[in-house]
PDB file of N, CA and C in Angstrom:
ATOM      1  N   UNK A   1       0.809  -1.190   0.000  1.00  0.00           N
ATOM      2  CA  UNK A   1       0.000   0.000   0.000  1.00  0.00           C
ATOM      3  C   UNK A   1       0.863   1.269   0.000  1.00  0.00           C
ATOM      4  N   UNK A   2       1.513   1.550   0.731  1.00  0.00           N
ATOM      5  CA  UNK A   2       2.674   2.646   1.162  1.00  0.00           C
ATOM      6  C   UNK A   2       3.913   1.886   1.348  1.00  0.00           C
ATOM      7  N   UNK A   3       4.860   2.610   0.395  1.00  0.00           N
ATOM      8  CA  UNK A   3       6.363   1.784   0.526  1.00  0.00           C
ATOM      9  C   UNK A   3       7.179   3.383   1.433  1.00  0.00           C
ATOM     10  N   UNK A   4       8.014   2.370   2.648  1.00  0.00           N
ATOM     11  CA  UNK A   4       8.547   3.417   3.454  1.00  0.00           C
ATOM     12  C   UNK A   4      10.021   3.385   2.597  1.00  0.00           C
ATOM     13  N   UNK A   5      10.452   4.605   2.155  1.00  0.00           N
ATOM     14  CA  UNK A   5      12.142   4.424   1.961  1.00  0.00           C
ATOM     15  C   UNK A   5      12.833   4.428   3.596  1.00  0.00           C
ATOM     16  N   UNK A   6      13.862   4.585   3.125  1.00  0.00           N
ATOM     17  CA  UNK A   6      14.971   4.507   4.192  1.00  0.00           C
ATOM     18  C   UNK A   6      14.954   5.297   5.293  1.00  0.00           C
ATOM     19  N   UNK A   7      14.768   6.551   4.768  1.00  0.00           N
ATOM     20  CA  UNK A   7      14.744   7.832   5.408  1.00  0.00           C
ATOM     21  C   UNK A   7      13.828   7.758   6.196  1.00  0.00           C
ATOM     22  N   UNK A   8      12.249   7.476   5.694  1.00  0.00           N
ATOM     23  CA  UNK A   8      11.127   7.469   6.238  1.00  0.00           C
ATOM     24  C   UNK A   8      11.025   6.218   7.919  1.00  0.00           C
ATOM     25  N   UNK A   9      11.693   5.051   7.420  1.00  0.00           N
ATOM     26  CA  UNK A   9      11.437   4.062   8.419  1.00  0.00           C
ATOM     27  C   UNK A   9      12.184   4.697   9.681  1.00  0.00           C
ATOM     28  N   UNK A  10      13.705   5.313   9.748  1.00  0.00           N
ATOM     29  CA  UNK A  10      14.337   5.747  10.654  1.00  0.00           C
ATOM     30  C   UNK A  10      14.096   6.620  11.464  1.00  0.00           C
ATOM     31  N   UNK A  11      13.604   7.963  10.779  1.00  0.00           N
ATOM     32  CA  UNK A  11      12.583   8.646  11.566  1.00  0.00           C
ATOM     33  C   UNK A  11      11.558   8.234  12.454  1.00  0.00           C
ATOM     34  N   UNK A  12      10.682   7.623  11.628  1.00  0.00           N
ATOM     35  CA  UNK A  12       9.626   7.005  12.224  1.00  0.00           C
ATOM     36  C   UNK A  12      10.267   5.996  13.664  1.00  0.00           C
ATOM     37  N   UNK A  13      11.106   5.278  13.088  1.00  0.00           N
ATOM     38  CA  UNK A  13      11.805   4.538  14.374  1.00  0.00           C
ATOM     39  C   UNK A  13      12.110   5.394  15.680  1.00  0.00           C
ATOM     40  N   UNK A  14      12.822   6.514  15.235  1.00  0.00           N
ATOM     41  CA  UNK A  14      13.175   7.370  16.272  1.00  0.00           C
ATOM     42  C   UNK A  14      12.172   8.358  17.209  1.00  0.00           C
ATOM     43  N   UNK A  15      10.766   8.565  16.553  1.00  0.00           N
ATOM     44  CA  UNK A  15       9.756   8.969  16.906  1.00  0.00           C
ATOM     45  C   UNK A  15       8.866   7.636  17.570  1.00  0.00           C
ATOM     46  N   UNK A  16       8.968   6.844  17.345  1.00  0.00           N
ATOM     47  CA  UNK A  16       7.991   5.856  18.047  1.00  0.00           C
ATOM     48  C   UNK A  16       9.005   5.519  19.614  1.00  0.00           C
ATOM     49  N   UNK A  17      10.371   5.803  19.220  1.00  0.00           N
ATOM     50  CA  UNK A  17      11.575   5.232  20.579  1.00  0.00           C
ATOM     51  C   UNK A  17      10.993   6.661  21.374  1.00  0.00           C
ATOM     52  N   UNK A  18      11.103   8.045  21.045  1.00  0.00           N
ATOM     53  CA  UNK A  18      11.107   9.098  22.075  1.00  0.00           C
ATOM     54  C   UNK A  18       9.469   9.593  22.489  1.00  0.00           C
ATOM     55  N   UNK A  19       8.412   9.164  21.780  1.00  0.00           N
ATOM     56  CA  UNK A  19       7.304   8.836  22.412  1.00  0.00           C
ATOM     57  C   UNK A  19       6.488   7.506  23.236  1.00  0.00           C
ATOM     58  N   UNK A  20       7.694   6.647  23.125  1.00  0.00           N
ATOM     59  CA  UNK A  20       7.138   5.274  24.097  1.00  0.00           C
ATOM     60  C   UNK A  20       6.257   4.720  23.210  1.00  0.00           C
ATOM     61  N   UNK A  21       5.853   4.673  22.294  1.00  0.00           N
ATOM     62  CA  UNK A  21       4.461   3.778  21.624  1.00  0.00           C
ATOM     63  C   UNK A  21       5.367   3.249  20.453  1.00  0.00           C
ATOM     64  N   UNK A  22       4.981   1.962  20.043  1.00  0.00           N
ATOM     65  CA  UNK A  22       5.252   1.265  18.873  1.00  0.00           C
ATOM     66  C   UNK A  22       4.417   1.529  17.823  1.00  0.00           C
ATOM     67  N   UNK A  23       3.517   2.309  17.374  1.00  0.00           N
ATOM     68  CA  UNK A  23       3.260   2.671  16.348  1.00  0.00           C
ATOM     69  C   UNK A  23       2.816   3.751  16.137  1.00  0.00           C
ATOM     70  N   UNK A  24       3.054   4.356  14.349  1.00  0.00           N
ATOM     71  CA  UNK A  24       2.626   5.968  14.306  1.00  0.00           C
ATOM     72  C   UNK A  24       1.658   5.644  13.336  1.00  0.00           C
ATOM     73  N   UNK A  25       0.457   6.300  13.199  1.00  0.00           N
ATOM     74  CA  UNK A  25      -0.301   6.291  12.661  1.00  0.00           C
ATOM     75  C   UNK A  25      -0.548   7.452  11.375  1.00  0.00           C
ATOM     76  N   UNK A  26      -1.107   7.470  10.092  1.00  0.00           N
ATOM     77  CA  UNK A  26      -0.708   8.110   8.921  1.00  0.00           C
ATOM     78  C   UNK A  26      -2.303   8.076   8.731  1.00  0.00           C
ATOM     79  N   UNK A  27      -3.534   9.364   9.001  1.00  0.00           N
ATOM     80  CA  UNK A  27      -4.629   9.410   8.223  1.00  0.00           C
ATOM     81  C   UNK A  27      -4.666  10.533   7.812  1.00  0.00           C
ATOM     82  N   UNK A  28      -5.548  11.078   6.866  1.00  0.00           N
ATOM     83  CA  UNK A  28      -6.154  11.540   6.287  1.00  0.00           C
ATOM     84  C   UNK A  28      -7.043  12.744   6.680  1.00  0.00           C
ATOM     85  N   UNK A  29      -7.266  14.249   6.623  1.00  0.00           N
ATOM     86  CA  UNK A  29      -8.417  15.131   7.404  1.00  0.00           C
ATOM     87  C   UNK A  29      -8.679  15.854   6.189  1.00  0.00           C
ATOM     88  N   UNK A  30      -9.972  16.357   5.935  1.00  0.00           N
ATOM     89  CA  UNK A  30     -10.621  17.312   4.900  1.00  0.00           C
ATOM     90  C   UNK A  30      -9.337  18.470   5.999  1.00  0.00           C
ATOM     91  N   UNK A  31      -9.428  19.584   4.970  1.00  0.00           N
ATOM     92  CA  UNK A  31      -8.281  20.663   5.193  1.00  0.00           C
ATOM     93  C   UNK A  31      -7.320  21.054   4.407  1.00  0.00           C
ATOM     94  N   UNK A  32      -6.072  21.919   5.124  1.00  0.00           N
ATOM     95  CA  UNK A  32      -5.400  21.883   4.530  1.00  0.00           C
ATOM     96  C   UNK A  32      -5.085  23.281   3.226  1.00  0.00           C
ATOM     97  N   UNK A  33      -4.126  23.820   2.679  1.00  0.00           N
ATOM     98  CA  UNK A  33      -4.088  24.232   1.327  1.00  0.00           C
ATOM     99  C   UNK A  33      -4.479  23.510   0.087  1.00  0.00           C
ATOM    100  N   UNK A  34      -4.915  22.617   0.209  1.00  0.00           N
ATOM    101  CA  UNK A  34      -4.819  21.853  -1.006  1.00  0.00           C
ATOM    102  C   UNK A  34      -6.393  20.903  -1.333  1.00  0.00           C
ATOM    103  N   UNK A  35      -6.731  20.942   0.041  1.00  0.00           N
ATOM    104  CA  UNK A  35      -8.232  19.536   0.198  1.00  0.00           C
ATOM    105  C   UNK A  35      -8.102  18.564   1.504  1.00  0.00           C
ATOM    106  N   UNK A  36      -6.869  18.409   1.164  1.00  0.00           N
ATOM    107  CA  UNK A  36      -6.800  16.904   1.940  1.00  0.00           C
ATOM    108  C   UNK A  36      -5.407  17.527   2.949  1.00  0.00           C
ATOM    109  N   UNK A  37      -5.171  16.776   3.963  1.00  0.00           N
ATOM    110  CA  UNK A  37      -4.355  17.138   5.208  1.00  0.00           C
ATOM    111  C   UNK A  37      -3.626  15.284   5.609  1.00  0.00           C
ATOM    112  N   UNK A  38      -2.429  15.231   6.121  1.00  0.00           N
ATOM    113  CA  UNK A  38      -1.948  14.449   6.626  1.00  0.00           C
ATOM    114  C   UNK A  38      -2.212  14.620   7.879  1.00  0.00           C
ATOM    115  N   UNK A  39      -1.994  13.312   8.593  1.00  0.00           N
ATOM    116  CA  UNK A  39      -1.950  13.641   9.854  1.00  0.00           C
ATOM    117  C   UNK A  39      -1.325  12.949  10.956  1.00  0.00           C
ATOM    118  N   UNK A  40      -0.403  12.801  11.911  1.00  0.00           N
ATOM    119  CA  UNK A  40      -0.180  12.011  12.889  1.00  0.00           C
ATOM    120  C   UNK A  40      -0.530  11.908  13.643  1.00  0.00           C
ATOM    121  N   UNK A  41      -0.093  10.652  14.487  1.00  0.00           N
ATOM    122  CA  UNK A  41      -0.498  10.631  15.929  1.00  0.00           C
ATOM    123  C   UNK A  41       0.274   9.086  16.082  1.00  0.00           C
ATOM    124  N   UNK A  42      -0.133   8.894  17.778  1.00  0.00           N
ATOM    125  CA  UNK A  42       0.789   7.697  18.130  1.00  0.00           C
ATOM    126  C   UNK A  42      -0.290   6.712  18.798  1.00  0.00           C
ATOM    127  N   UNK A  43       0.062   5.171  18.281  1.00  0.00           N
ATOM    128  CA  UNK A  43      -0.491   3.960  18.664  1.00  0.00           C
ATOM    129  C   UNK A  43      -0.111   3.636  19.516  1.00  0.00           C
ATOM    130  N   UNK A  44      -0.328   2.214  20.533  1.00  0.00           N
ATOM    131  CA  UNK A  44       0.177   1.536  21.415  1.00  0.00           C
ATOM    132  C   UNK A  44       0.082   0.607  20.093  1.00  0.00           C
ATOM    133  N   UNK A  45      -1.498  -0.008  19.752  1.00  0.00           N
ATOM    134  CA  UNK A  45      -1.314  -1.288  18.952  1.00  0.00           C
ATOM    135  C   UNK A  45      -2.054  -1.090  17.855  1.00  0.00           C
ATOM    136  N   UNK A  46      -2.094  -1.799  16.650  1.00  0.00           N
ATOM    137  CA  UNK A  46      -3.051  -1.656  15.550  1.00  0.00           C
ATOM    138  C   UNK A  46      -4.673  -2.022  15.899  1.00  0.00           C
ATOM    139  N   UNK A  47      -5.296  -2.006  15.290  1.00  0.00           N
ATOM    140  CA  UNK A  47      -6.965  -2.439  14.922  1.00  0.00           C
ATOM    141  C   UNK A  47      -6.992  -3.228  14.035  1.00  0.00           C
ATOM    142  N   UNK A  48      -7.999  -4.043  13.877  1.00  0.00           N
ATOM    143  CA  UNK A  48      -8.261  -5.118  12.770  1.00  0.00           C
ATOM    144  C   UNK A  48      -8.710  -3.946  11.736  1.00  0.00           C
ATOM    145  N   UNK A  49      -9.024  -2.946  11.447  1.00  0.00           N
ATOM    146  CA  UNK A  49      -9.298  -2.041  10.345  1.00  0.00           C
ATOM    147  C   UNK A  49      -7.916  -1.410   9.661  1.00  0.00           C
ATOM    148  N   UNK A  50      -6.888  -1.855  10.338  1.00  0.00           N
ATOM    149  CA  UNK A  50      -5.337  -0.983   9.826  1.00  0.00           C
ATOM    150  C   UNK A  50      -4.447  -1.800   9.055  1.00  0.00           C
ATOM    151  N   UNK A  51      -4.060  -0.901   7.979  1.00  0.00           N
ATOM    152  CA  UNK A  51      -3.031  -2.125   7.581  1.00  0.00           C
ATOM    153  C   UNK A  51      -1.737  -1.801   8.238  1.00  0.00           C
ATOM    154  N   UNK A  52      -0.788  -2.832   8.098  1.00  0.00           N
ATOM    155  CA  UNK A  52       0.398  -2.474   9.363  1.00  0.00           C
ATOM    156  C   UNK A  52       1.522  -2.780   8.279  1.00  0.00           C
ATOM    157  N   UNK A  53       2.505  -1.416   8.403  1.00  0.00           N
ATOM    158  CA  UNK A  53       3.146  -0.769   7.320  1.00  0.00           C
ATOM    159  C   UNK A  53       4.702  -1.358   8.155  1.00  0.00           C
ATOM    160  N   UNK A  54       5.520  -2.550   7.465  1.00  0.00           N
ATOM    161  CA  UNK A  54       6.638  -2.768   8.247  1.00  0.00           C
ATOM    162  C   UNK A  54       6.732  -2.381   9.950  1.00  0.00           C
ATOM    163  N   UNK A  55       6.131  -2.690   9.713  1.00  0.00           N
ATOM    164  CA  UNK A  55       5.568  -3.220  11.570  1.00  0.00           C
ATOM    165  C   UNK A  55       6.047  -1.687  12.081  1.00  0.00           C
ATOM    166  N   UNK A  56       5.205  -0.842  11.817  1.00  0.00           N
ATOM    167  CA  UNK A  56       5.750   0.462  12.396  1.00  0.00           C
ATOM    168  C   UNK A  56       4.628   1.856  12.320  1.00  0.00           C
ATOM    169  N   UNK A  57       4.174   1.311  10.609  1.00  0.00           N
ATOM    170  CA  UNK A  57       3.066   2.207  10.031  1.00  0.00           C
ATOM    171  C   UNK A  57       1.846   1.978  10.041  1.00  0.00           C
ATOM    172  N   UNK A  58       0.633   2.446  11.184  1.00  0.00           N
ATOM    173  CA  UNK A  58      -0.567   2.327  10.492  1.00  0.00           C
ATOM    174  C   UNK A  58      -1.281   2.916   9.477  1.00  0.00           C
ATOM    175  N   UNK A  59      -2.208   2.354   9.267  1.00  0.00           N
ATOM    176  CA  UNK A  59      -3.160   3.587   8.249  1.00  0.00           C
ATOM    177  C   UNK A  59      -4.591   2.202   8.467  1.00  0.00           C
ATOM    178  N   UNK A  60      -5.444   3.190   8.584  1.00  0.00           N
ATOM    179  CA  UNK A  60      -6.430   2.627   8.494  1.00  0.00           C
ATOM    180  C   UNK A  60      -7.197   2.739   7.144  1.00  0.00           C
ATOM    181  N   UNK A  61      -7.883   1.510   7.010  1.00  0.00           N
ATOM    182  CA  UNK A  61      -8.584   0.718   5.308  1.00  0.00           C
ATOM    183  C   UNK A  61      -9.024   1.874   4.681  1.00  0.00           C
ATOM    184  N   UNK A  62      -9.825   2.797   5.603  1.00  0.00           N
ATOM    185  CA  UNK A  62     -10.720   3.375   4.769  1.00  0.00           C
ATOM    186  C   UNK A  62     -10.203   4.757   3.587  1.00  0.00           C
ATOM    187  N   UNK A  63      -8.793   5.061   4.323  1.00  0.00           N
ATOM    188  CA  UNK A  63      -7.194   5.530   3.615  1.00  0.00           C
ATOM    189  C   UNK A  63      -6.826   5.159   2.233  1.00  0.00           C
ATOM    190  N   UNK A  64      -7.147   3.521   2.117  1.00  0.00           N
ATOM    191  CA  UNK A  64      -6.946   2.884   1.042  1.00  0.00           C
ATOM    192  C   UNK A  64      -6.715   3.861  -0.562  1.00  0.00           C
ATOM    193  N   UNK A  65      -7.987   4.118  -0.726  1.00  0.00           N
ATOM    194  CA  UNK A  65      -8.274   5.117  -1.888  1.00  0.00           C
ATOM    195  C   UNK A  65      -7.273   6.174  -1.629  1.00  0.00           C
ATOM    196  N   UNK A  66      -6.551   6.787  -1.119  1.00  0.00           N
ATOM    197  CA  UNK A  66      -6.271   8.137  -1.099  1.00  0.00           C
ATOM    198  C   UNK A  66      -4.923   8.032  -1.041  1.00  0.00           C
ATOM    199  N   UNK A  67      -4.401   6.575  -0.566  1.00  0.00           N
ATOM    200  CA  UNK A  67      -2.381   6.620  -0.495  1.00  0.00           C
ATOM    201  C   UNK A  67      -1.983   5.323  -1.145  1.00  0.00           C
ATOM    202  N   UNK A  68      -2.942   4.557  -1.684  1.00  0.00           N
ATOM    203  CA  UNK A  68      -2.406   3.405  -2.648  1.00  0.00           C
ATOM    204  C   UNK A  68      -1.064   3.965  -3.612  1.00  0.00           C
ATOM    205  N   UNK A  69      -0.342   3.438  -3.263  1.00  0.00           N
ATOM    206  CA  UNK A  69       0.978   3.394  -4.047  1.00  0.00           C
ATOM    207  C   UNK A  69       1.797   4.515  -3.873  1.00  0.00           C
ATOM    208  N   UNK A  70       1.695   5.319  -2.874  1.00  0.00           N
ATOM    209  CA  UNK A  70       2.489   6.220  -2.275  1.00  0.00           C
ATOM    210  C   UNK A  70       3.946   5.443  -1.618  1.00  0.00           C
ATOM    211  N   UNK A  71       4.828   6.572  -1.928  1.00  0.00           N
ATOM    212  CA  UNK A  71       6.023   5.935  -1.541  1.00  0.00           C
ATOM    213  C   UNK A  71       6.158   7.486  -0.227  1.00  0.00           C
ATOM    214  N   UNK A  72       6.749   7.132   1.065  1.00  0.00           N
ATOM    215  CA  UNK A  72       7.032   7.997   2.210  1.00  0.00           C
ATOM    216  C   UNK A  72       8.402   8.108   2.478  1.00  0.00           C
ATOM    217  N   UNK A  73       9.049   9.277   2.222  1.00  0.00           N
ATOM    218  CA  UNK A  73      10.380   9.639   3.097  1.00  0.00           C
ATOM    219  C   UNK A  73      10.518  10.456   3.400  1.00  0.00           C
ATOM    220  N   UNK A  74      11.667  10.508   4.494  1.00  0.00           N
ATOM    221  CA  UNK A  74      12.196  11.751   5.423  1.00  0.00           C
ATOM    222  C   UNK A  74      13.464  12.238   4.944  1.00  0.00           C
ATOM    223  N   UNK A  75      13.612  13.644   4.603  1.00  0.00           N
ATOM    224  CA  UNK A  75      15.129  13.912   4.028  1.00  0.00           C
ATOM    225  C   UNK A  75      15.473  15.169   5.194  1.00  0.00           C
ATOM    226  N   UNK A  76      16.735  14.843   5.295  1.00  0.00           N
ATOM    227  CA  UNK A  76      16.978  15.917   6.381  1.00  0.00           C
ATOM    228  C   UNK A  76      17.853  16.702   5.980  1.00  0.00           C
ATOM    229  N   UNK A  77      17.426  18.307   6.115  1.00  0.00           N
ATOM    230  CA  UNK A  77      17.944  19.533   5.577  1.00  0.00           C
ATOM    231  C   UNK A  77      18.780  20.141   6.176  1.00  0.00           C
ATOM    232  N   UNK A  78      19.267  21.218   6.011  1.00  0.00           N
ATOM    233  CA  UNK A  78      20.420  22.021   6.695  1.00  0.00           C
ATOM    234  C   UNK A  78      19.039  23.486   7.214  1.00  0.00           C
ATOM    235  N   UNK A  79      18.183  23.808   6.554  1.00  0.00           N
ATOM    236  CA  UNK A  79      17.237  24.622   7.254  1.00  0.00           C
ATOM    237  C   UNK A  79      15.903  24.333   7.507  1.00  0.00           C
ATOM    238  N   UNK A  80      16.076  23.031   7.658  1.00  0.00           N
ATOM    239  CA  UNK A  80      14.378  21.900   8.083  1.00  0.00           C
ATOM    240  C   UNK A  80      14.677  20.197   7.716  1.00  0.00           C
ATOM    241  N   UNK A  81      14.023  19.523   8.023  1.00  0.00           N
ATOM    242  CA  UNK A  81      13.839  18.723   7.742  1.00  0.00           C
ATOM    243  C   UNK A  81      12.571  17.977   7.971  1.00  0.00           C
ATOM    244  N   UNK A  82      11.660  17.297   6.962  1.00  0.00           N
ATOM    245  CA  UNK A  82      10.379  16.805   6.787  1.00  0.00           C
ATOM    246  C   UNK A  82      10.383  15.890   6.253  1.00  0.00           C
ATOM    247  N   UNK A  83       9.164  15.094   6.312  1.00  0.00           N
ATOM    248  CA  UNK A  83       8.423  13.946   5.603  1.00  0.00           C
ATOM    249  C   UNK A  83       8.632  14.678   4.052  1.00  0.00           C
ATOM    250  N   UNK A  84       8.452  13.433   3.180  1.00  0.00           N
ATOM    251  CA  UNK A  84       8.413  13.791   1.669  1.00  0.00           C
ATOM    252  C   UNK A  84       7.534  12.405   1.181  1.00  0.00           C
ATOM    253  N   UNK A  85       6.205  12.645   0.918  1.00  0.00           N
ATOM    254  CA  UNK A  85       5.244  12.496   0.294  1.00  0.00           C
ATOM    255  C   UNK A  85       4.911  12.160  -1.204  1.00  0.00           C
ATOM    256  N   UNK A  86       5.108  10.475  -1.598  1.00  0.00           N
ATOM    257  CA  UNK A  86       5.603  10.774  -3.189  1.00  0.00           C
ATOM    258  C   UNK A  86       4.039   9.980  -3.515  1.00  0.00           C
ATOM    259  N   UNK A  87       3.015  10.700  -3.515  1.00  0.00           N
ATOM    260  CA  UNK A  87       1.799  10.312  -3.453  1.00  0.00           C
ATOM    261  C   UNK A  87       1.054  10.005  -5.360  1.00  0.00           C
ATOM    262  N   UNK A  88       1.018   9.053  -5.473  1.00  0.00           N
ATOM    263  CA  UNK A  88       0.212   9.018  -7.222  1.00  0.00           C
ATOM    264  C   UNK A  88      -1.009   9.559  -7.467  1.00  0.00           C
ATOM    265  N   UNK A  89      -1.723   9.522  -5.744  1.00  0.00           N
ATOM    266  CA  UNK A  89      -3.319   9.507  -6.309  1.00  0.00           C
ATOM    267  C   UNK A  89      -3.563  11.279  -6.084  1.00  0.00           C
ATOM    268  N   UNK A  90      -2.290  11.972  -5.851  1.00  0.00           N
ATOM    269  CA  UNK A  90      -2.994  13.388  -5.867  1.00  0.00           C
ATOM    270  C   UNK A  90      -2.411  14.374  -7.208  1.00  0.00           C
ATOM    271  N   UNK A  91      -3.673  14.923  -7.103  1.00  0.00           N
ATOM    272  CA  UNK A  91      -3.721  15.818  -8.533  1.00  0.00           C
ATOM    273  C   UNK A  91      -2.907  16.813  -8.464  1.00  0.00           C
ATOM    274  N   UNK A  92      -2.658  17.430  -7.106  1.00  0.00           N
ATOM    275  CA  UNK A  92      -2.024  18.572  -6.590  1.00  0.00           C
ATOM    276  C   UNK A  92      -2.019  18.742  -5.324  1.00  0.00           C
ATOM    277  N   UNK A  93      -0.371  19.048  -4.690  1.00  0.00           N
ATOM    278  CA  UNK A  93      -0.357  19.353  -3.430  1.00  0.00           C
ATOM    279  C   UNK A  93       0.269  21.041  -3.252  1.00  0.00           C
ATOM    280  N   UNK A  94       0.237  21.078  -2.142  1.00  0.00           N
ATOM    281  CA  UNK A  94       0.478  22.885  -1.980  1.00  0.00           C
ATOM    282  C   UNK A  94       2.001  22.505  -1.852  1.00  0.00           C
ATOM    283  N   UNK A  95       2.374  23.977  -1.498  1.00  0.00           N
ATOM    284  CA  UNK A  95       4.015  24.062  -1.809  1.00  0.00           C
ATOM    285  C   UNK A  95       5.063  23.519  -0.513  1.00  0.00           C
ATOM    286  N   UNK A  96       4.263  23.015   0.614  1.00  0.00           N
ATOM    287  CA  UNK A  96       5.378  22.486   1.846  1.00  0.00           C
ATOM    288  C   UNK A  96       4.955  21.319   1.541  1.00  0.00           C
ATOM    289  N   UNK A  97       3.539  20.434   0.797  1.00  0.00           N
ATOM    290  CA  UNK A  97       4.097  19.154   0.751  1.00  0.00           C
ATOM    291  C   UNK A  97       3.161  18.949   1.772  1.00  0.00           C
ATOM    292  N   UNK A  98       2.344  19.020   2.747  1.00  0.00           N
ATOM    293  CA  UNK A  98       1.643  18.462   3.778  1.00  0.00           C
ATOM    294  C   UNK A  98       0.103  18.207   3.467  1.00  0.00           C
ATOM    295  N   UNK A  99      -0.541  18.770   2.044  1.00  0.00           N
ATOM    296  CA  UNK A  99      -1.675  18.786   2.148  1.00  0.00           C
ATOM    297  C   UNK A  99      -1.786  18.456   0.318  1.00  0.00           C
ATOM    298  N   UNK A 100      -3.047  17.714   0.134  1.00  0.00           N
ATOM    299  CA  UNK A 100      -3.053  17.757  -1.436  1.00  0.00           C
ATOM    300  C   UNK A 100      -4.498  17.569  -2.044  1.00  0.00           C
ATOM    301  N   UNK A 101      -4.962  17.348  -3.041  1.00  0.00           N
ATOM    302  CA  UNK A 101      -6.059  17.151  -3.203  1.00  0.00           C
ATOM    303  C   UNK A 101      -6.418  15.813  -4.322  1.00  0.00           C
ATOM    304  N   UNK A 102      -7.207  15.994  -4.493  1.00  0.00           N
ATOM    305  CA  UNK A 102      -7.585  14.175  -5.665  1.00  0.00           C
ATOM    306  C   UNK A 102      -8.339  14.714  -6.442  1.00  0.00           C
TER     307      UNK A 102
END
């Protein structure tokens, strides 16, 4: 469903170690510049409704439609560093990359 690169899993590793929970969760909110909004937050455990992304990533089913074949990484900058979002199913995202539309 979502392929994590390199960048993406390590982060994520390092955010699930300094918040205590084994999983981060990846949905979806109307919003945003663009339509659509990312969003985090932190698991203890999955739901039978989530698919479980290298034992690290949730997203729940109903997501399906909106990140099928998205690839996720983290690149780290000299004046920021963020998630990078290589999403197929959006038509257009705004200019930081956090929000997009279908």
């Amino acid at each position: 469903m979502i392929k994590l690169q390199e960048g993406a899993i390590k982060h994520l590793k390092e955010l699930t170690d300094k918040h205590n929970k084994p999983y981060v969760r990846l949905s979806i909110k109307g919003g945003g510049c663009a339509g659509f909004g990312y969003v985090w937050t932190f698991e203890k455990q999955p739901s039978d409704k989530d698919f479980v992304i290298d034992n690290l990533l949730l997203v729940d089913k109903i997501f399906e439609m909106y990140l099928l074949g998205m690839e996720l990484d983290y690149k780290h900058e000299i004046f920021g560093s963020q998630f990078v979002f290589k999403n197929p199913k959006a038509k257009s995202s705004c200019g930081c990359g956090t929000s997009f539309s279908i």
